[in-house]
C-alpha atoms as a PDB file:
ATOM      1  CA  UNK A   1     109.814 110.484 105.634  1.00  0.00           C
ATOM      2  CA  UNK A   2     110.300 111.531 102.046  1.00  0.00           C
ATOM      3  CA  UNK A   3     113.472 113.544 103.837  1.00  0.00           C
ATOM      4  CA  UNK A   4     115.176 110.558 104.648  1.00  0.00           C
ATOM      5  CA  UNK A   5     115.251 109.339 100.698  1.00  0.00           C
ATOM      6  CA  UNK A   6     118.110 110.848  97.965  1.00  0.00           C
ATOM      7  CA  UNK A   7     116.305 112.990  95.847  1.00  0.00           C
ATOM      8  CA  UNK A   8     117.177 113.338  92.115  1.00  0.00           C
ATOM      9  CA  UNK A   9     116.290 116.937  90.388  1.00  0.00           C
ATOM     10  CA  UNK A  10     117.897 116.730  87.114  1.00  0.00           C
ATOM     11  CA  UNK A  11     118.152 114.552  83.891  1.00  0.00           C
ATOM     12  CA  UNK A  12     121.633 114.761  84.658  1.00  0.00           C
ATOM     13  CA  UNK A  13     121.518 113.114  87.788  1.00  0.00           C
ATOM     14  CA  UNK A  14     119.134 110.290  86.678  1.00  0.00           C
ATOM     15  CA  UNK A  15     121.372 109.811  83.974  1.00  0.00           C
ATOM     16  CA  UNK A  16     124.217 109.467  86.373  1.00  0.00           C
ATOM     17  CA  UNK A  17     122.316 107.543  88.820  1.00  0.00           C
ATOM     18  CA  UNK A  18     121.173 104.199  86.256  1.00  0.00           C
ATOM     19  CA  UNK A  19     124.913 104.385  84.402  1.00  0.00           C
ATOM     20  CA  UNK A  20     126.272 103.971  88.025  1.00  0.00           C
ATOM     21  CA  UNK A  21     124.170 101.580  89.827  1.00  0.00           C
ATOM     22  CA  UNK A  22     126.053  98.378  89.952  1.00  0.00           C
ATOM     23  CA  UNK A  23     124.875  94.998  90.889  1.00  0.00           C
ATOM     24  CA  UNK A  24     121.691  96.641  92.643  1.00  0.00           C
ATOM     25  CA  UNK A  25     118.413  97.605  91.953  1.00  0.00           C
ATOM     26  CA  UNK A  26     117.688 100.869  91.345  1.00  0.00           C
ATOM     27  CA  UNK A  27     114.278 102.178  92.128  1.00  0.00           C
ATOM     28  CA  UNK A  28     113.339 105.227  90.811  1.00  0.00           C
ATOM     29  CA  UNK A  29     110.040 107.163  92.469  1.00  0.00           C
ATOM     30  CA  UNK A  30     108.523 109.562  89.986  1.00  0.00           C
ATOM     31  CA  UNK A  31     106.023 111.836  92.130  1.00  0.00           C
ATOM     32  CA  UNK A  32     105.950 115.279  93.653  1.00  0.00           C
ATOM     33  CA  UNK A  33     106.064 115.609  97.083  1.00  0.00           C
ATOM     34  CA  UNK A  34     102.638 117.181  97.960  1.00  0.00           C
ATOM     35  CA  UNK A  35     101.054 114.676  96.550  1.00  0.00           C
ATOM     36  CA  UNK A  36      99.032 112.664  99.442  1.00  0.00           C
ATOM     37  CA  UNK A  37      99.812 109.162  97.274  1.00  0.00           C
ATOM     38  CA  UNK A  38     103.296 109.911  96.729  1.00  0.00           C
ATOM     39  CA  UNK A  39     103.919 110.746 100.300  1.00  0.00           C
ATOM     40  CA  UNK A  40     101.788 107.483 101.567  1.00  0.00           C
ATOM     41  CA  UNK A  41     104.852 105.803  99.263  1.00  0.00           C
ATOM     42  CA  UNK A  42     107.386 107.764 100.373  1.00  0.00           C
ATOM     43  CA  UNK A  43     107.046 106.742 104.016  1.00  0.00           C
ATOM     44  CA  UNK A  44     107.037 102.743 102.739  1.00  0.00           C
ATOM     45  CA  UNK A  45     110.451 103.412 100.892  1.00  0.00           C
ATOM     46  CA  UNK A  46     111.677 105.369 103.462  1.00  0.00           C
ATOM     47  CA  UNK A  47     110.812 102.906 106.023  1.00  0.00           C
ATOM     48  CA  UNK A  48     112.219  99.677 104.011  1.00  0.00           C
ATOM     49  CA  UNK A  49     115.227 101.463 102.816  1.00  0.00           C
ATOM     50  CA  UNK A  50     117.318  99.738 105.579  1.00  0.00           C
ATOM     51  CA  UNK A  51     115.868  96.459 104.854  1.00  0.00           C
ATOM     52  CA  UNK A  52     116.353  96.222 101.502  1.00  0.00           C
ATOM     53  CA  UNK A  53     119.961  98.382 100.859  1.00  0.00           C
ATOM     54  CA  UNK A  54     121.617  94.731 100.040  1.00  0.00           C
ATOM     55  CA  UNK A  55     119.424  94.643  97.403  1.00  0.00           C
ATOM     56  CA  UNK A  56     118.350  98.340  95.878  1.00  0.00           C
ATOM     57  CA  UNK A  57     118.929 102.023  96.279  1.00  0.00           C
ATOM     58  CA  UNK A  58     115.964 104.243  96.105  1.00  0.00           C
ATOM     59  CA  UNK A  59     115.665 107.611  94.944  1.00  0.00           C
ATOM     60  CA  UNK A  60     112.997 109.840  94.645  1.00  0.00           C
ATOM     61  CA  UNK A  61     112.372 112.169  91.480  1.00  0.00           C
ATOM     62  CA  UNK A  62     110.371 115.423  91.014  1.00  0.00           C
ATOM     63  CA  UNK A  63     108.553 115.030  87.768  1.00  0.00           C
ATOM     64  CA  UNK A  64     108.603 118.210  86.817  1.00  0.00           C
ATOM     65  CA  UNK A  65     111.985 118.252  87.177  1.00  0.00           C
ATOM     66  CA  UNK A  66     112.619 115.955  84.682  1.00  0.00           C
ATOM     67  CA  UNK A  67     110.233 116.023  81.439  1.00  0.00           C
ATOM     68  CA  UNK A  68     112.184 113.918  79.043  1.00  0.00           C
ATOM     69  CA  UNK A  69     111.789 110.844  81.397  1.00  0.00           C
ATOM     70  CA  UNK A  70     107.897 111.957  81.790  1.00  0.00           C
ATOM     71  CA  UNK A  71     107.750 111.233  78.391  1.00  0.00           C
ATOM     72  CA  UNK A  72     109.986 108.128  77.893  1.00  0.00           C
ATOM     73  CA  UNK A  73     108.228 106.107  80.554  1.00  0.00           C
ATOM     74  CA  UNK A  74     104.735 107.862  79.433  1.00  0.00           C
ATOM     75  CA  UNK A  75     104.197 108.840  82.903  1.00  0.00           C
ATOM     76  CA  UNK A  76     100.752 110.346  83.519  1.00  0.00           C
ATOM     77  CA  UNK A  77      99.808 109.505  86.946  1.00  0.00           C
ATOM     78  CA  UNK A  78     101.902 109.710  89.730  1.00  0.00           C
ATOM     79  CA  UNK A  79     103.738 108.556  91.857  1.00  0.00           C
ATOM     80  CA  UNK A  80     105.031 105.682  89.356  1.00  0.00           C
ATOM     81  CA  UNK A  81     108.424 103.554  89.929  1.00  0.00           C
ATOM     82  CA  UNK A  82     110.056 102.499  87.605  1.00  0.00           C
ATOM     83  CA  UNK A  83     113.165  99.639  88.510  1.00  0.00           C
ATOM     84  CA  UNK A  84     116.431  99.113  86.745  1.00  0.00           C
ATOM     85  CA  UNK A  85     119.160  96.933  87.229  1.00  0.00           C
ATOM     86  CA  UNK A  86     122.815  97.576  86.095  1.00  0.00           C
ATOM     87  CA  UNK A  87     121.768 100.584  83.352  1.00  0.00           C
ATOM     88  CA  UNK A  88     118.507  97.944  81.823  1.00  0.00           C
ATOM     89  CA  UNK A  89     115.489  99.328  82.475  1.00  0.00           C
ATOM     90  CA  UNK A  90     113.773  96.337  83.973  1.00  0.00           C
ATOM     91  CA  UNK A  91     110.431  95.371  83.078  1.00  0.00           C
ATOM     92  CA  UNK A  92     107.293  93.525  85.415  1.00  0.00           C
ATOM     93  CA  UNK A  93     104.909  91.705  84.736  1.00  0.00           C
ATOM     94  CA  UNK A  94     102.106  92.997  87.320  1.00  0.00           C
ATOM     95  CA  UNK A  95      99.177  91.361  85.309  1.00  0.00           C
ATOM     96  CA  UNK A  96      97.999  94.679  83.272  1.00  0.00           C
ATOM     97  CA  UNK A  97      98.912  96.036  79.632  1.00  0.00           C
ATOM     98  CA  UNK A  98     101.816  98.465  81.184  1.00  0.00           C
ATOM     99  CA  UNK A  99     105.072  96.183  82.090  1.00  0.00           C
ATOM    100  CA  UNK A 100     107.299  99.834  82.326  1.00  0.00           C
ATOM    101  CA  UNK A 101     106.056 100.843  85.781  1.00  0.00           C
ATOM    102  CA  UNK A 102     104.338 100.302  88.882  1.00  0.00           C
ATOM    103  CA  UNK A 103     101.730 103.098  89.372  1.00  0.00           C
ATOM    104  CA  UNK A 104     101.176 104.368  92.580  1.00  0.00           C
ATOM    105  CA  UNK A 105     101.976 103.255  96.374  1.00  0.00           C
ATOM    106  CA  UNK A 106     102.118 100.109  97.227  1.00  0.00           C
ATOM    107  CA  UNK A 107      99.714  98.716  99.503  1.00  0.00           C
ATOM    108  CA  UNK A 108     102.238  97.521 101.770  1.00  0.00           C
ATOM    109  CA  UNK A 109     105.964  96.977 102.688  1.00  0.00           C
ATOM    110  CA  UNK A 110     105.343  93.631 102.650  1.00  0.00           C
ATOM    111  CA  UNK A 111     104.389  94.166  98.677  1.00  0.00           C
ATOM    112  CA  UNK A 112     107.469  96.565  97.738  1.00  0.00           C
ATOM    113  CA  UNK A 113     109.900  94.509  99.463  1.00  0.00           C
ATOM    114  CA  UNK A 114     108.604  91.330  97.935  1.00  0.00           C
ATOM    115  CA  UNK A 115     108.860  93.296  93.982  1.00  0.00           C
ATOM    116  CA  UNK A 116     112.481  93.852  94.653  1.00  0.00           C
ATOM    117  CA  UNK A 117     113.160  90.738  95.641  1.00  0.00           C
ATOM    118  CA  UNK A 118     112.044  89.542  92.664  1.00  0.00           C
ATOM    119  CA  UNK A 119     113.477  91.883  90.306  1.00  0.00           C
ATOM    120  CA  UNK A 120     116.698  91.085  92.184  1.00  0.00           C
ATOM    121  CA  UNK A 121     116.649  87.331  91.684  1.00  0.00           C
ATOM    122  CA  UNK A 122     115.310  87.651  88.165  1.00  0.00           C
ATOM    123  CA  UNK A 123     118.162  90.218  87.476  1.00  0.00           C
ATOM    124  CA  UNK A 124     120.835  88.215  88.633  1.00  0.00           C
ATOM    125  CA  UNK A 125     119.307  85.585  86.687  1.00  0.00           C
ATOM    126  CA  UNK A 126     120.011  87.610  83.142  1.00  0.00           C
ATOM    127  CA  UNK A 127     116.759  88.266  82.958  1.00  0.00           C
ATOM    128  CA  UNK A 128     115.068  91.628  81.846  1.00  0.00           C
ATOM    129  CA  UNK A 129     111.041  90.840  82.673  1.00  0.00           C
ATOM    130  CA  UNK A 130     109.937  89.083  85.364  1.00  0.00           C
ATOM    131  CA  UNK A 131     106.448  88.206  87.018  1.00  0.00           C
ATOM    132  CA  UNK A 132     104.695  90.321  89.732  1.00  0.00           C
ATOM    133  CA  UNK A 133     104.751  88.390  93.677  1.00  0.00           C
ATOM    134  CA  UNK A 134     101.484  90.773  94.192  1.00  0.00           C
ATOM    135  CA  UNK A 135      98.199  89.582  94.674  1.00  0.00           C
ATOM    136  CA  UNK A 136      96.339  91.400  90.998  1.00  0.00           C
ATOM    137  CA  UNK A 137      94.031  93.103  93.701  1.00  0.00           C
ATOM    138  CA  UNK A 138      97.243  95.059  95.182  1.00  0.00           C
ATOM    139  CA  UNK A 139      97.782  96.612  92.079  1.00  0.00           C
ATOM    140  CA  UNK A 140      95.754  99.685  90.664  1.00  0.00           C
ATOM    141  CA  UNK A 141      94.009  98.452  86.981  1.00  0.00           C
ATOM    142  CA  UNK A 142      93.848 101.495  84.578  1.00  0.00           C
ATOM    143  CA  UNK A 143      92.586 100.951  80.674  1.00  0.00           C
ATOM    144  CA  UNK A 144      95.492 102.305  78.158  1.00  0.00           C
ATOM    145  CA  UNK A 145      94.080 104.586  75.875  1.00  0.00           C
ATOM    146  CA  UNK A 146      96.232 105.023  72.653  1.00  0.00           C
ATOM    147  CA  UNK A 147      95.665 108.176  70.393  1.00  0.00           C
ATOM    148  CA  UNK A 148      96.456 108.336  66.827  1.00  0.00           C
ATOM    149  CA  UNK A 149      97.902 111.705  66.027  1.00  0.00           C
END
């Protein structure tokens, strides 16, 4: 399924991709594509593409290919998506200490079309955070661990 999705390999392209996605939202899959979770979420975006192309565009992004977002985002587990909305990086509430990024697949398509729904609506609304539809059980609970270097 992960054929069927665009596939982004450069900073160059993501780059591109947020400056140029208008009045959408774009969805942004950081994974690899052997990975068993990314492909489990891969096959829900694939399969919801359709359903949801009035609201969002989804593209999928190696994350090797493309360090410098790694960092930004401070992606460590994959897959994560991460949402924006006319070049703002759009932020949700899902109930834990990380607002950047949802972190791995969700559960459903029930669950990933209800998120962009709501990052739709909030978007068109002006706004720039808005609160998880997700049940808290739906969505994986990891501790952030900060180091002082």
């Amino acid at each position: 399924m992960a054929a069927l999705l665009n596939r982004l390999s450069s900073k160059k392209e993501v780059d591109r991709v947020i400056k140029s996605t208008e009045d959408k939202v774009l969805v942004l899959r950081f994974g690899k594509e052997s990975d068993s979770t990314c492909l489990k979420l891969d096959d829900i975006l694939a399969k919801n593409q359709e359903l949801v192309s009035n609201m969002a565009v989804i593209y999928t992004v190696d994350s090797e290919s493309v360090p410098v977002y790694m960092q930004y985002f401070d992606i460590v587990m994959i897959p994560s998506t991460v949402f924006f909305f006319n070049g703002q990086h759009m932020k949700v509430d899902w109930g834990t200490a990380d607002h950047t990024k949802f972190v791995g697949a969700f559960k459903n398509s029930q669950d990933f079309i209800d998120v962009v729904e709501v990052i739709y609506r909030g978007a068109m609304k002006g706004k720039f955070i808005v609160t998880s539809p997700l049940d808290r059980r739906n969505v994986q609970q990891f501790n952030l661990i900060y180091n002082d270097i």
